[in-house]
Each structure stands twice: as C-alpha cells, then as structure tokens.
N, C-alpha and C. Protein backbone atom coordinates (compact mmCIF):
# COMPACT_ATOMS: atom_id res chain seq x y z
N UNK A 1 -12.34 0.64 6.22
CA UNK A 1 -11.45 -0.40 6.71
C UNK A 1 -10.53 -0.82 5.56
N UNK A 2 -9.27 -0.95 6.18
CA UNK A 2 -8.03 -1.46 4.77
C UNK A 2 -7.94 -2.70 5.48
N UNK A 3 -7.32 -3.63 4.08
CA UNK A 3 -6.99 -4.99 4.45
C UNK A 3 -5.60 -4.75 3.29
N UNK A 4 -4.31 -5.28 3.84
CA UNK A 4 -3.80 -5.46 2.39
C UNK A 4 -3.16 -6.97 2.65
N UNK A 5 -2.98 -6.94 1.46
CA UNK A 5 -2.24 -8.62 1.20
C UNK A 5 -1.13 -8.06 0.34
N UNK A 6 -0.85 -9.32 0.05
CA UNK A 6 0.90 -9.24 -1.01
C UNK A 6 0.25 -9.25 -2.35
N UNK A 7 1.00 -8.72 -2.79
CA UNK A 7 0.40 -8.38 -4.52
C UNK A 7 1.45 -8.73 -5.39
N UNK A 8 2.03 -8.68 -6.81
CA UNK A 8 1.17 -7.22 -7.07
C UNK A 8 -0.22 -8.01 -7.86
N UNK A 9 -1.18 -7.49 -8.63
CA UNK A 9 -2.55 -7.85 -8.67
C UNK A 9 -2.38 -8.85 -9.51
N UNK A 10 -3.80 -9.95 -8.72
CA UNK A 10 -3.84 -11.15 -10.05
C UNK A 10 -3.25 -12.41 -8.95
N UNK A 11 -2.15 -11.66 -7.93
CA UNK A 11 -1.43 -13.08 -7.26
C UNK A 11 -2.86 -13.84 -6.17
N UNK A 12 -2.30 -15.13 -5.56
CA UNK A 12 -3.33 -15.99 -5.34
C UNK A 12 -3.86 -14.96 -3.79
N UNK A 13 -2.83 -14.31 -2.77
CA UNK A 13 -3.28 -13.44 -1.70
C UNK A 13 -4.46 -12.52 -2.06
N UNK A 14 -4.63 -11.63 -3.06
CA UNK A 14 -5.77 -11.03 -3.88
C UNK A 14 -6.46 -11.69 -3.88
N UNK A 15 -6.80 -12.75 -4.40
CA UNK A 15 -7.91 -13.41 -4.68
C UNK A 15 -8.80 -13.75 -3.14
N UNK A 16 -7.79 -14.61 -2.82
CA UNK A 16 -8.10 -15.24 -1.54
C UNK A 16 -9.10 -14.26 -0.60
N UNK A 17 -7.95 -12.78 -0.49
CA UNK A 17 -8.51 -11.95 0.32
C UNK A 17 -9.95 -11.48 0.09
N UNK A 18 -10.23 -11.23 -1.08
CA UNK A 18 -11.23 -10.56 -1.84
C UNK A 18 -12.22 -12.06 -1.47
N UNK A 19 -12.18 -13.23 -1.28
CA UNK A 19 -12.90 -14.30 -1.06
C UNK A 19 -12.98 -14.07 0.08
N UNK A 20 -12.21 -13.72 1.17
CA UNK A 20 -12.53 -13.70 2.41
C UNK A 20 -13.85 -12.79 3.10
N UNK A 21 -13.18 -11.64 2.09
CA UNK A 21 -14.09 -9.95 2.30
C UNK A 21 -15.58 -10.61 2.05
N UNK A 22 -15.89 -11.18 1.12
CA UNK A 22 -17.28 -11.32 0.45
C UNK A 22 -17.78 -12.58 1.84
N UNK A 23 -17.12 -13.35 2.08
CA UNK A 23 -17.30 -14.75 3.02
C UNK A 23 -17.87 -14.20 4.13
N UNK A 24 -16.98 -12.88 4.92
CA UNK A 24 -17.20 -12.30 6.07
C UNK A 24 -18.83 -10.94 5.84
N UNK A 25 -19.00 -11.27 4.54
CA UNK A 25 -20.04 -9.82 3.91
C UNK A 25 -19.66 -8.30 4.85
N UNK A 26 -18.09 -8.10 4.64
CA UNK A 26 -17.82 -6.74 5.13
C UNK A 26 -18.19 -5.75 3.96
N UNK A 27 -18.87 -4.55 4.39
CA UNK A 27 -18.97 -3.86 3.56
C UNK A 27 -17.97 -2.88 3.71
N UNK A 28 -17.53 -1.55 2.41
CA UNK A 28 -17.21 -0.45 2.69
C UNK A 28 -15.56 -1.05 3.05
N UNK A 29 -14.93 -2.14 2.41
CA UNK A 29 -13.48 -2.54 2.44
C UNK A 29 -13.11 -2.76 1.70
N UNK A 30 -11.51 -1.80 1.85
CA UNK A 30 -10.53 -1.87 0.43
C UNK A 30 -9.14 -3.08 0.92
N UNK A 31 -8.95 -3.28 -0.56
CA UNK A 31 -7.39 -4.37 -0.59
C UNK A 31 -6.63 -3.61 -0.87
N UNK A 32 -5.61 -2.84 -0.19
CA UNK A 32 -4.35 -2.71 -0.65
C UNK A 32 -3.01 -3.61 -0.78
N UNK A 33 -2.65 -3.78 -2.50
CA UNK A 33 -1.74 -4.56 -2.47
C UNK A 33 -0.19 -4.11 -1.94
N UNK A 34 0.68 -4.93 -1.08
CA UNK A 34 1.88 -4.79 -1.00
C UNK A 34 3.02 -5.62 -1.59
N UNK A 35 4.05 -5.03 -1.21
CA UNK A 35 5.36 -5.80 -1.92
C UNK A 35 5.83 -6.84 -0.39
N UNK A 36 5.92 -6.46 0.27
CA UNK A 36 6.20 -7.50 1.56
C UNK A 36 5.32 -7.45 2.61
N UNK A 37 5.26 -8.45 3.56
CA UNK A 37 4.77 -8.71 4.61
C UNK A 37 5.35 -7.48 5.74
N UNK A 38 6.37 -8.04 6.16
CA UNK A 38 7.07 -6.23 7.14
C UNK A 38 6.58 -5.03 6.49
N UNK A 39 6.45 -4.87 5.16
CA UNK A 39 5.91 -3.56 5.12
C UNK A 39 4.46 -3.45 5.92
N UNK A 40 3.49 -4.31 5.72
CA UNK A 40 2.49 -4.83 5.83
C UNK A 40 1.98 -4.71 8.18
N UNK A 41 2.92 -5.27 8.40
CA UNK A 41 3.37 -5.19 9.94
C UNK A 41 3.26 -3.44 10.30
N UNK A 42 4.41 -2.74 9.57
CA UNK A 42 4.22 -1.28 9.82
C UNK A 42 2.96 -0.66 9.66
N UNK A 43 2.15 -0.62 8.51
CA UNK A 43 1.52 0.25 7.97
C UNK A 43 -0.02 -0.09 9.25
N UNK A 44 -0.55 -1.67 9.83
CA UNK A 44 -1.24 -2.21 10.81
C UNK A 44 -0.72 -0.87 11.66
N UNK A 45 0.67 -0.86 12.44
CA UNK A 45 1.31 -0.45 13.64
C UNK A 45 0.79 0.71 13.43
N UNK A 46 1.08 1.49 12.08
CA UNK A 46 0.47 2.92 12.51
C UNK A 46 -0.55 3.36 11.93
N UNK A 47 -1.03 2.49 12.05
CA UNK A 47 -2.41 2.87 11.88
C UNK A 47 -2.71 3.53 10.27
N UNK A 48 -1.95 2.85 9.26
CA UNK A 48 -2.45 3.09 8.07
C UNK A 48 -3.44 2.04 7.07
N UNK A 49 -3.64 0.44 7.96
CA UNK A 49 -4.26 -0.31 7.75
C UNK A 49 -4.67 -1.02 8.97
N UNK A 50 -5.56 -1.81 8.54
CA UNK A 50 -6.51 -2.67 9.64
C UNK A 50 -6.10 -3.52 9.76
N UNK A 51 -6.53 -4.41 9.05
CA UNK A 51 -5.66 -6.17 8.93
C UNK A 51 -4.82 -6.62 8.24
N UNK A 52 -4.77 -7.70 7.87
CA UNK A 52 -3.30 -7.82 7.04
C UNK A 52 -3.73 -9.73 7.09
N UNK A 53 -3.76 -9.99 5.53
CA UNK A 53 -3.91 -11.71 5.00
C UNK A 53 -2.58 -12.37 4.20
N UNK A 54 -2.33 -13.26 4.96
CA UNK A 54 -1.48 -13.84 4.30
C UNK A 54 -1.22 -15.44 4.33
N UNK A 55 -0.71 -16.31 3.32
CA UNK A 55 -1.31 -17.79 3.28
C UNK A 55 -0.18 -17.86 4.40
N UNK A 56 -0.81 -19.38 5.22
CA UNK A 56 0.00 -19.92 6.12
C UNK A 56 1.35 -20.92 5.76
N UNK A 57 1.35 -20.93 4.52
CA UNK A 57 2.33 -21.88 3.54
C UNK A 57 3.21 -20.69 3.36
N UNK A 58 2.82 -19.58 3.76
CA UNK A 58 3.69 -19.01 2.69
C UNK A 58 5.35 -18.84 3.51
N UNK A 59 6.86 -19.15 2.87
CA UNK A 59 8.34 -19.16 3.80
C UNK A 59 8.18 -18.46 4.89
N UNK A 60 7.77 -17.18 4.39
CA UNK A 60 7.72 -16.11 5.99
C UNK A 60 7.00 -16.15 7.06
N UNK A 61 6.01 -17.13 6.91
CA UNK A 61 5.06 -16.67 7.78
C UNK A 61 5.51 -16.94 9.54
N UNK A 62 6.09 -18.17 9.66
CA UNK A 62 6.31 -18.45 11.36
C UNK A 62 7.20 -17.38 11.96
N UNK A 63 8.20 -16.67 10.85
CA UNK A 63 8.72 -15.66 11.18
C UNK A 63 7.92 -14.32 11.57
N UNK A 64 7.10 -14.27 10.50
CA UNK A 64 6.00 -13.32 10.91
C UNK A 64 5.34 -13.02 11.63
N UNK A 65 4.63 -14.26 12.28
CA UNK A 65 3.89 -14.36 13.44
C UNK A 65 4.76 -13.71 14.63
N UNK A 66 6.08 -14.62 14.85
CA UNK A 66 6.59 -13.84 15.59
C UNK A 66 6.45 -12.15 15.81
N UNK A 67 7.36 -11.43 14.51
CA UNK A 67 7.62 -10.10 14.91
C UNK A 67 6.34 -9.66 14.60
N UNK A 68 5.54 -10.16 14.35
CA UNK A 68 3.77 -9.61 14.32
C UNK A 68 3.88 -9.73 16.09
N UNK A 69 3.70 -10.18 16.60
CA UNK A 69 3.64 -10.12 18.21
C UNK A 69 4.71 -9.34 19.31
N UNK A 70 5.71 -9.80 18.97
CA UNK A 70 6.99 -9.39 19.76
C UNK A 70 7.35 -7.81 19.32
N UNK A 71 7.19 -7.59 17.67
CA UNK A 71 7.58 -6.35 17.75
C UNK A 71 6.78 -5.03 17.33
N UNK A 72 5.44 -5.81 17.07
CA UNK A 72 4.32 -4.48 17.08
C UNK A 72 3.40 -4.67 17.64
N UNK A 73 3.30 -5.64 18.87
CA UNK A 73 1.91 -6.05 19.27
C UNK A 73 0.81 -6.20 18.28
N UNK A 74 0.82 -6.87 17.33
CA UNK A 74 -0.01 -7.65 16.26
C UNK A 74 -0.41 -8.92 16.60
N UNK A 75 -1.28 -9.37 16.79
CA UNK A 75 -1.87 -10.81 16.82
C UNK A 75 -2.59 -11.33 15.12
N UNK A 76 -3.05 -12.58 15.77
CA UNK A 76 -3.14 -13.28 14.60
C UNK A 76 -4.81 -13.29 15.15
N UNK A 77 -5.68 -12.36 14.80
CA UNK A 77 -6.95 -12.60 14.90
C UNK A 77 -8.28 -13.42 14.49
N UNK A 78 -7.82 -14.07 12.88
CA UNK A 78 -8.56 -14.80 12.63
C UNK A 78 -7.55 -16.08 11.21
N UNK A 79 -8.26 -17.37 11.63
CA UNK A 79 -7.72 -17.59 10.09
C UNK A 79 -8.46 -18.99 10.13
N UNK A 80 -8.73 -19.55 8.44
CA UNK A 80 -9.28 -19.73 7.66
C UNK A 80 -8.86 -20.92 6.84
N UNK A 81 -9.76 -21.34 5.64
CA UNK A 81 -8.94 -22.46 4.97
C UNK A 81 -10.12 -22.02 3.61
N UNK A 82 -9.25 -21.89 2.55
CA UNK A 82 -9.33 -20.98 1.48
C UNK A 82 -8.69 -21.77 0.44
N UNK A 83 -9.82 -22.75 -0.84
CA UNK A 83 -8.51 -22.69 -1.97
C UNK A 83 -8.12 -21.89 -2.47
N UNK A 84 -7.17 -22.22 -3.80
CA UNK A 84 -6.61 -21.27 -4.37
C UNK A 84 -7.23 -21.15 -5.80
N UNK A 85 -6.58 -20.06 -6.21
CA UNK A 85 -6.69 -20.58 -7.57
C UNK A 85 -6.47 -21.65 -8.40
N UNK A 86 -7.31 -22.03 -9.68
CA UNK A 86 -6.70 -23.68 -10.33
C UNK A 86 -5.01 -22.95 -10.48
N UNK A 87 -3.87 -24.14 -10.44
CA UNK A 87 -3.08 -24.32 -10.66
C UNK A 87 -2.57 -25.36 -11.27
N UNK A 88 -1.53 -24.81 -12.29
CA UNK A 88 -0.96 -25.96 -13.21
C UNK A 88 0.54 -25.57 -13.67
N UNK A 89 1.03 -26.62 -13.78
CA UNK A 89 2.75 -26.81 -14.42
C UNK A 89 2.45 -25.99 -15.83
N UNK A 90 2.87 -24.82 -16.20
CA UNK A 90 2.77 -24.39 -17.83
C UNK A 90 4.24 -24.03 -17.92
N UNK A 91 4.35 -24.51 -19.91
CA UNK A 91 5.70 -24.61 -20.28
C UNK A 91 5.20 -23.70 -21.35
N UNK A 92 6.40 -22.78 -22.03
CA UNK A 92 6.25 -22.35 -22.98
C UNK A 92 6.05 -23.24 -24.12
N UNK A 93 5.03 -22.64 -25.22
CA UNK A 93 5.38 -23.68 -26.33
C UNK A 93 5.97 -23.30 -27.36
N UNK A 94 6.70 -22.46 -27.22
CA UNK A 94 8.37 -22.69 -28.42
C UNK A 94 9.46 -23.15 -27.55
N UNK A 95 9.03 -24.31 -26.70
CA UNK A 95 10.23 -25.00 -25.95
C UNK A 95 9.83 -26.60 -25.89
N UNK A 96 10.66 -27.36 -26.54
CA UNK A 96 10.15 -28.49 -26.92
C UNK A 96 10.86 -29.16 -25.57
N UNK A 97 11.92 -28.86 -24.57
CA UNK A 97 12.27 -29.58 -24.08
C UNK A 97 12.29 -28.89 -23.06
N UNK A 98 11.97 -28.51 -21.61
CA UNK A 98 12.45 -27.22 -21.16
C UNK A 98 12.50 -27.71 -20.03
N UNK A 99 14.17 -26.93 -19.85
CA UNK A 99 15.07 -27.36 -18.77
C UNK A 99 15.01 -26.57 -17.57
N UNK A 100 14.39 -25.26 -17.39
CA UNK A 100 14.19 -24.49 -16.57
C UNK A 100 13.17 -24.00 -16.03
N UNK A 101 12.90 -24.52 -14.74
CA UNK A 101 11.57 -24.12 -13.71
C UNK A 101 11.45 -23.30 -12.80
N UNK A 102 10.55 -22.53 -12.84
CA UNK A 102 10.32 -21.73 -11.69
C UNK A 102 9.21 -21.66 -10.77
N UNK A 103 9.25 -21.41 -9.77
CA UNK A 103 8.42 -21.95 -8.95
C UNK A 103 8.43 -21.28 -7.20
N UNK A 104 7.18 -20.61 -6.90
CA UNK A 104 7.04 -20.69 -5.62
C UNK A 104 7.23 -21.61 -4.92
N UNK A 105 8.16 -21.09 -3.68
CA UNK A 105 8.57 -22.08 -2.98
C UNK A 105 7.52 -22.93 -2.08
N UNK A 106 6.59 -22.32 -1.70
CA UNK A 106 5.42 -22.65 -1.42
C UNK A 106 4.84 -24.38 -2.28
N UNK A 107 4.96 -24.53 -3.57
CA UNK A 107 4.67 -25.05 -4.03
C UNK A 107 5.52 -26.01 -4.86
N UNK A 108 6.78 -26.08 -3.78
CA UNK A 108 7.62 -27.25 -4.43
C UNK A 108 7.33 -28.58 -4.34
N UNK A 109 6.38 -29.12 -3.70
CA UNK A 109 6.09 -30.38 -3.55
C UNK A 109 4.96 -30.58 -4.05
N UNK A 110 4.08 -30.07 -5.49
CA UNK A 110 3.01 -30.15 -5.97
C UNK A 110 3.27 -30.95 -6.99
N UNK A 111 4.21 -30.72 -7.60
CA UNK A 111 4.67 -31.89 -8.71
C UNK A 111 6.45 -32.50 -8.43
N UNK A 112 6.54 -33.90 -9.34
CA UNK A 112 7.86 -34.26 -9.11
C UNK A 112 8.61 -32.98 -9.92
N UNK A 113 9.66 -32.51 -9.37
CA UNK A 113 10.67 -31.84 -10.13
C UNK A 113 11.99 -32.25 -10.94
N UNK A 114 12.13 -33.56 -11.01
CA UNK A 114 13.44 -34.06 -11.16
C UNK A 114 13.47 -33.87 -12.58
N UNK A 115 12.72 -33.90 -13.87
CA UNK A 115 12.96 -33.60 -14.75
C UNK A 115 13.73 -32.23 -15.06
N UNK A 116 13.67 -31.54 -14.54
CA UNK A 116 14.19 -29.79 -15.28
C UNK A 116 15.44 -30.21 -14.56
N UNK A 117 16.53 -29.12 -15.18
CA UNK A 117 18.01 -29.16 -14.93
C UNK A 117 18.19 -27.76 -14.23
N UNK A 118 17.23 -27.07 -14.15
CA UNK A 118 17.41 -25.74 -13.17
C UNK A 118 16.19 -25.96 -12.45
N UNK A 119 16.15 -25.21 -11.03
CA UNK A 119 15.04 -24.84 -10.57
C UNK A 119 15.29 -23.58 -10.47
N UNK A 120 13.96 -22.45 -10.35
CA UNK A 120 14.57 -21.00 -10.06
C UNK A 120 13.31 -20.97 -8.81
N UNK A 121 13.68 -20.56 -7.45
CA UNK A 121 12.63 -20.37 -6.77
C UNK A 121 12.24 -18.76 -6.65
N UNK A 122 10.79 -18.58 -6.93
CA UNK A 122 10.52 -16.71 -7.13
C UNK A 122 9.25 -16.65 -6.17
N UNK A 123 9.35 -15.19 -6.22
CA UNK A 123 8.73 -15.05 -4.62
C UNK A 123 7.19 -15.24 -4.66
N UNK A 124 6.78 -15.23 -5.81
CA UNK A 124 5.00 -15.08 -6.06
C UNK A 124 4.64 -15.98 -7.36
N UNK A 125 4.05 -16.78 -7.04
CA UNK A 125 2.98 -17.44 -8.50
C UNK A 125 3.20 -16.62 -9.22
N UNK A 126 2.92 -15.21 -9.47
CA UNK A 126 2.76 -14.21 -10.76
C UNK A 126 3.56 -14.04 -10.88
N UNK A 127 4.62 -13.59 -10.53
CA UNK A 127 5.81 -13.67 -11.36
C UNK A 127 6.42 -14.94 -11.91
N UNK A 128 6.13 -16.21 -11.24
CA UNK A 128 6.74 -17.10 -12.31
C UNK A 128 5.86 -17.10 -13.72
N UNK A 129 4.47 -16.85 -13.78
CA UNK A 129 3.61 -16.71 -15.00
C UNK A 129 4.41 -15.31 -15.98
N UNK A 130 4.55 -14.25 -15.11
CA UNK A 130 5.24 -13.35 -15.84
C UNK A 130 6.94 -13.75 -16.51
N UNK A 131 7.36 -14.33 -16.12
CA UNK A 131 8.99 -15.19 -16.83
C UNK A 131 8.51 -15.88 -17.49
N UNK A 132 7.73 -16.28 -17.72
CA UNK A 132 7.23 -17.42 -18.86
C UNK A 132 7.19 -16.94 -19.49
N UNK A 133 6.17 -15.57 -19.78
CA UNK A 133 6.01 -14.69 -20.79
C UNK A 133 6.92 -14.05 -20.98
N UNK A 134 7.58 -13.80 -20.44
CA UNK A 134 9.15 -12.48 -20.82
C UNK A 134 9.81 -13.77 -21.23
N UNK A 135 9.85 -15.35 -21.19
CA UNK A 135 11.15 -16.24 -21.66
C UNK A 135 12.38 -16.21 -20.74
N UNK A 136 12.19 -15.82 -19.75
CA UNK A 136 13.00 -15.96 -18.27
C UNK A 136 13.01 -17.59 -17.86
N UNK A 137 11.78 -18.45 -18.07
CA UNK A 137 11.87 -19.65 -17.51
C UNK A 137 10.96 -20.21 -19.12
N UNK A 138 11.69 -22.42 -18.52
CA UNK A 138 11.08 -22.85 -19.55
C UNK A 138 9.65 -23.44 -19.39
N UNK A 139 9.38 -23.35 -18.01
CA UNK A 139 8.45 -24.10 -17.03
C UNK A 139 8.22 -23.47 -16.11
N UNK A 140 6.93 -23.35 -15.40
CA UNK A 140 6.62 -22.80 -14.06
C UNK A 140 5.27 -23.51 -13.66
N UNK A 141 5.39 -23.28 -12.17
CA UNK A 141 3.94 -23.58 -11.69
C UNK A 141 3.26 -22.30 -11.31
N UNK A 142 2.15 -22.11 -11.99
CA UNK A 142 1.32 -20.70 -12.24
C UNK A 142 -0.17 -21.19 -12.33
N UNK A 143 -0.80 -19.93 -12.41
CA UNK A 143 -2.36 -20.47 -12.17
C UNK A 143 -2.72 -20.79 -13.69
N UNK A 144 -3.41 -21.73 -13.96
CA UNK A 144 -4.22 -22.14 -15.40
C UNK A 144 -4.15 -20.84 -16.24
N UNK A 145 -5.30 -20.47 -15.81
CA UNK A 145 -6.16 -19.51 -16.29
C UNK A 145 -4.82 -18.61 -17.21
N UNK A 146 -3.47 -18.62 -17.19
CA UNK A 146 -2.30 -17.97 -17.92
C UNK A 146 -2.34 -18.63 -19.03
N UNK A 147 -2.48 -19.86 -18.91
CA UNK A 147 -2.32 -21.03 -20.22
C UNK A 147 -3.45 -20.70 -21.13
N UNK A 148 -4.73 -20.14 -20.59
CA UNK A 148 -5.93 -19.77 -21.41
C UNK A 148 -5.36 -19.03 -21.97
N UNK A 149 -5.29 -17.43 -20.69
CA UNK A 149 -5.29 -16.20 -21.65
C UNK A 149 -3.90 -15.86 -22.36
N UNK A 150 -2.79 -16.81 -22.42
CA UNK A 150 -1.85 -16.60 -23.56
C UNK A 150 -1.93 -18.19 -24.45
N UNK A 151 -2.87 -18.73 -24.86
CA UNK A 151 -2.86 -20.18 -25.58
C UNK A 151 -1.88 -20.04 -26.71
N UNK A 152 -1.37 -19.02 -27.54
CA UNK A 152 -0.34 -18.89 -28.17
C UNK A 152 0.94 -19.11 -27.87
N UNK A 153 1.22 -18.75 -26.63
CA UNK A 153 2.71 -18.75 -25.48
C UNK A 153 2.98 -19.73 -24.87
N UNK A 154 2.24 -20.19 -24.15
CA UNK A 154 1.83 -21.13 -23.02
C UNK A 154 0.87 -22.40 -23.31
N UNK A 155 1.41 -23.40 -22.46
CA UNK A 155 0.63 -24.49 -23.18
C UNK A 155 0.44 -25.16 -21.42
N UNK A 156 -0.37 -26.22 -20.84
CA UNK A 156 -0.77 -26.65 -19.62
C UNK A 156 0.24 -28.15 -19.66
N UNK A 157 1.04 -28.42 -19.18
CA UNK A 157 1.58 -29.40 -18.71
C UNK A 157 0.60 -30.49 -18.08
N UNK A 158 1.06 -30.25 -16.75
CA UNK A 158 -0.40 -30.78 -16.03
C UNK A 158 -1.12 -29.88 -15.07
N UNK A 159 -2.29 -30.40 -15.30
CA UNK A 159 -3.20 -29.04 -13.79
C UNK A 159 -3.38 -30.16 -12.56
N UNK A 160 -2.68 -29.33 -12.21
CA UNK A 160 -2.82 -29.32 -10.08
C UNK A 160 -4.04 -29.05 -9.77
N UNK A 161 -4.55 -28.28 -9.93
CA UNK A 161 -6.01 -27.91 -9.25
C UNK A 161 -5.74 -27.12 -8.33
N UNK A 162 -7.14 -26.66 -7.71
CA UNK A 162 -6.93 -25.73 -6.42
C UNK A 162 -6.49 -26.37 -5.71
N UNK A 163 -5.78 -26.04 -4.22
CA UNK A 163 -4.71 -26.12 -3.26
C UNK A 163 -5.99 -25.44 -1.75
N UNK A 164 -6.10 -26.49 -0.71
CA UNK A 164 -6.91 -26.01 0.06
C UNK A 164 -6.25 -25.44 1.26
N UNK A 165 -5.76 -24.30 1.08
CA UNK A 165 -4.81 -24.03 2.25
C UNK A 165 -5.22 -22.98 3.36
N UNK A 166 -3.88 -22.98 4.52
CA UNK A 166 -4.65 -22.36 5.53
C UNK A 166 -4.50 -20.66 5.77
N UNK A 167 -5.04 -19.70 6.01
CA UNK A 167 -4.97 -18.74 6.05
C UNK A 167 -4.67 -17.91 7.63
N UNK A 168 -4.01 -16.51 7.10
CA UNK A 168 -4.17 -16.04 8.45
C UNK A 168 -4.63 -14.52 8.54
N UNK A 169 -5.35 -13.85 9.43
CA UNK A 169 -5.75 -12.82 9.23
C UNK A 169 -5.01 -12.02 10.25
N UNK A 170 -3.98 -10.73 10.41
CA UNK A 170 -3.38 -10.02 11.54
C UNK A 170 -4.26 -9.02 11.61
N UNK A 171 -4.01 -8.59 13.05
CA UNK A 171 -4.17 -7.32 13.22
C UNK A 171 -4.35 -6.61 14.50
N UNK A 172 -4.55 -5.37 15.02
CA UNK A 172 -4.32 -4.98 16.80
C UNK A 172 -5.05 -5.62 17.83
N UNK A 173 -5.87 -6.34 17.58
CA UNK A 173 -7.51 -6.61 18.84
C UNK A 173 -6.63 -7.85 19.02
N UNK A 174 -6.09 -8.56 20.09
CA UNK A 174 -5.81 -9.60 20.35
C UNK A 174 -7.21 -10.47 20.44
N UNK A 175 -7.53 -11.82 20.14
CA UNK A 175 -8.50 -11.99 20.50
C UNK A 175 -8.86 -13.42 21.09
N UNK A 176 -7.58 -13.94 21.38
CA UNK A 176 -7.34 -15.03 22.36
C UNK A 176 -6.97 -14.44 23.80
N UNK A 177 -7.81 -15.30 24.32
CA UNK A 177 -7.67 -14.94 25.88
C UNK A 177 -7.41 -15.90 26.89
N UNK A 178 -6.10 -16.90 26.29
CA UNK A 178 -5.79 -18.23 26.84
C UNK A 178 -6.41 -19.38 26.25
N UNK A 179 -7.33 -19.47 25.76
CA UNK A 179 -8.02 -20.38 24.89
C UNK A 179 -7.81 -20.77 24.12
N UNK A 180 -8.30 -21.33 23.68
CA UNK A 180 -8.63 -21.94 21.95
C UNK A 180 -9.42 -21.40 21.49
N UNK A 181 -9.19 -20.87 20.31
CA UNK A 181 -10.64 -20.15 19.65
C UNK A 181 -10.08 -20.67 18.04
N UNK A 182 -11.74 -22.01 17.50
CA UNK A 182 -11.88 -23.04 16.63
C UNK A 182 -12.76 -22.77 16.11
N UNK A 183 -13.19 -22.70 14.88
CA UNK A 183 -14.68 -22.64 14.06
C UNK A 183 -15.09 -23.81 14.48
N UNK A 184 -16.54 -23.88 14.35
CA UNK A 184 -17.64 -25.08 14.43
C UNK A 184 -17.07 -25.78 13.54
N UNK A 185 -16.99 -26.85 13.53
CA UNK A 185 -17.07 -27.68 12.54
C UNK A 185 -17.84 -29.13 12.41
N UNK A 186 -18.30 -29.83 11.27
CA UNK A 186 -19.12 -31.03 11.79
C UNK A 186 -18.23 -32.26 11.27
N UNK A 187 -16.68 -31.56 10.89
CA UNK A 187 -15.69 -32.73 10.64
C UNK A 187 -15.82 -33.85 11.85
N UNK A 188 -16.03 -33.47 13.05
CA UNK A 188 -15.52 -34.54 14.28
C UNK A 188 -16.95 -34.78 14.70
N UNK A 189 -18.08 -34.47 14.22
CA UNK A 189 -19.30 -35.08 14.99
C UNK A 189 -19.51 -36.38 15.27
N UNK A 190 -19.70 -37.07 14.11
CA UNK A 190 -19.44 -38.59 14.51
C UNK A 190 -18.57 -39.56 15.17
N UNK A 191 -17.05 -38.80 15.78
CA UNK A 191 -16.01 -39.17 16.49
C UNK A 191 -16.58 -39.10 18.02
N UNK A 192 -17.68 -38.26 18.31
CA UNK A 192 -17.45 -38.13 19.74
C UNK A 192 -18.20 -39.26 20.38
C-alpha cells in the first residue's frame, strides 16, 4: 500500500503521515513524497498510489476536495486531528534586526507580523527553514528543532508550539453513504 503526502522530507505532511500510519498500526506501508497535491490526485486515479494526506489548513485544500471528487472520483475517506511539529518564529543570528519573513501561508496568524517590512509567503515550512539557511529570509516560521540543529545560524524568537490541526485522508472507496461518519468522542458526553 502507498500513501504519499507533500514533501520534500522533514516537512510537517511526513511527519503527520508517518503518525497516522503507526496510529492506524498499518503494516507493509510506504510514504511517497510529492511536489503537489494534483500530482498526488493522478497517481490515486491510476492506480500508482492508494491514499493521499494532506493538512486541512493547507490554501489548496477546498479546491482539492473538489477536483478530488468531480474530476477523478476521489473521496475524502478518512480524517483526523494531528499536531504538528513544535513550531517557532527563528531569525538568523547574524541579523540583529530582521526585516524579512517568510512564512507558510497556512501559518500567518500564529504570530503578530507587523514588525518585518517584507513578508515572503512559501509553499512549505521547510523551505522557509531552508532560506534561513541559504540567507534568503531574515525570519521565518519553521519547526524548532532547525534552531537546535543549526544553534550557530539560527536562534528561536518565540516557540509556538505544536498546532492541533485537522487532517484529511483521499482516496477511491467512497465511504459516506449520506451520513455522517464522526469518531467517538467523549468531548460531548456530559452535554447530553
């Protein structure tokens, strides 16, 4: 069985997915990473993958859903609520003042932005961690764990923390049949 998500490796879809795989105890399943979601749609259609994970935050997705249905008969079979990785504001530290941010769009409302004099919006957490390191940006919101493993480069602004967001799983088995189909939950027990 293939599952792929958006990559490339290290981004928060990887993780997530690979949390999902172990959650569901599927055995005998690979992650293939992709560069887009439509690629992702095709490869389901013909049968070169199974499912297909992607966060529900993420710009594309209501679009997705759509041509996941309308134009390959793809449904949305299962989905989930998954944090993320820790996340935090990291600035380079040979930048004493830094005017330029980058940032998944996903995650523009995690911190105030009004300080920086640019925003750059980029398509994946990892690549704004990767401009930091190449000196592309003076600021980004990226996962912690960058600020560790470059403590020479990178320094932690502030940490966000994990992000508890919602997930979606595609793929051919439709598996609504007019219904509602809800995990148990014991959030509403005491409401009824």
């Amino acid at each position: 069985m293939l599952f792929i998500t958006l990559g490339p490796s290290g981004t928060n879809h990887e993780f997530v997915t690979q949390n999902y795989l172990n959650f569901r105890e599927l055995k005998d399943v690979n992650i293939k990473l992709i560069d887009d979601f439509d690629l992702g749609l095709e490869m389901i259609s013909d049968g070169r993958a199974d499912y297909m994970v992607q966060a529900a935050v993420h710009p594309e997705c209501s679009d997705l859903v759509a041509k996941a249905h309308f134009r390959y008969g793809i449904s949305v079979v299962d989905t989930f609520i998954s944090p993320s990785k820790e996340l935090a504001l990291l600035s380079r530290v040979d930048v004493s003042k830094p005017k330029r941010l980058a940032f998944q769009p996903a995650t523009r409302n995690y911190i105030n932005l009004e300080n920086w004099q640019e925003l750059v919006p980029v398509n994946s957490t990892i690549h704004v961690a990767e401009g930091l390191l190449s000196g592309a940006y003076d600021s980004g919101i990226t996962f912690l764990e960058m600020a560790e493993k470059y403590s020479t480069k990178l320094r932690a602004e502030i940490i966000i923390g994990t992000i508890d967001d919602p997930w979606i799983v595609y793929g051919k088995q439709r598996v609504s049949n007019g219904g509602i189909i809800a995990s148990s939950s014991d959030l509403f027990l005491n409401e009824r």
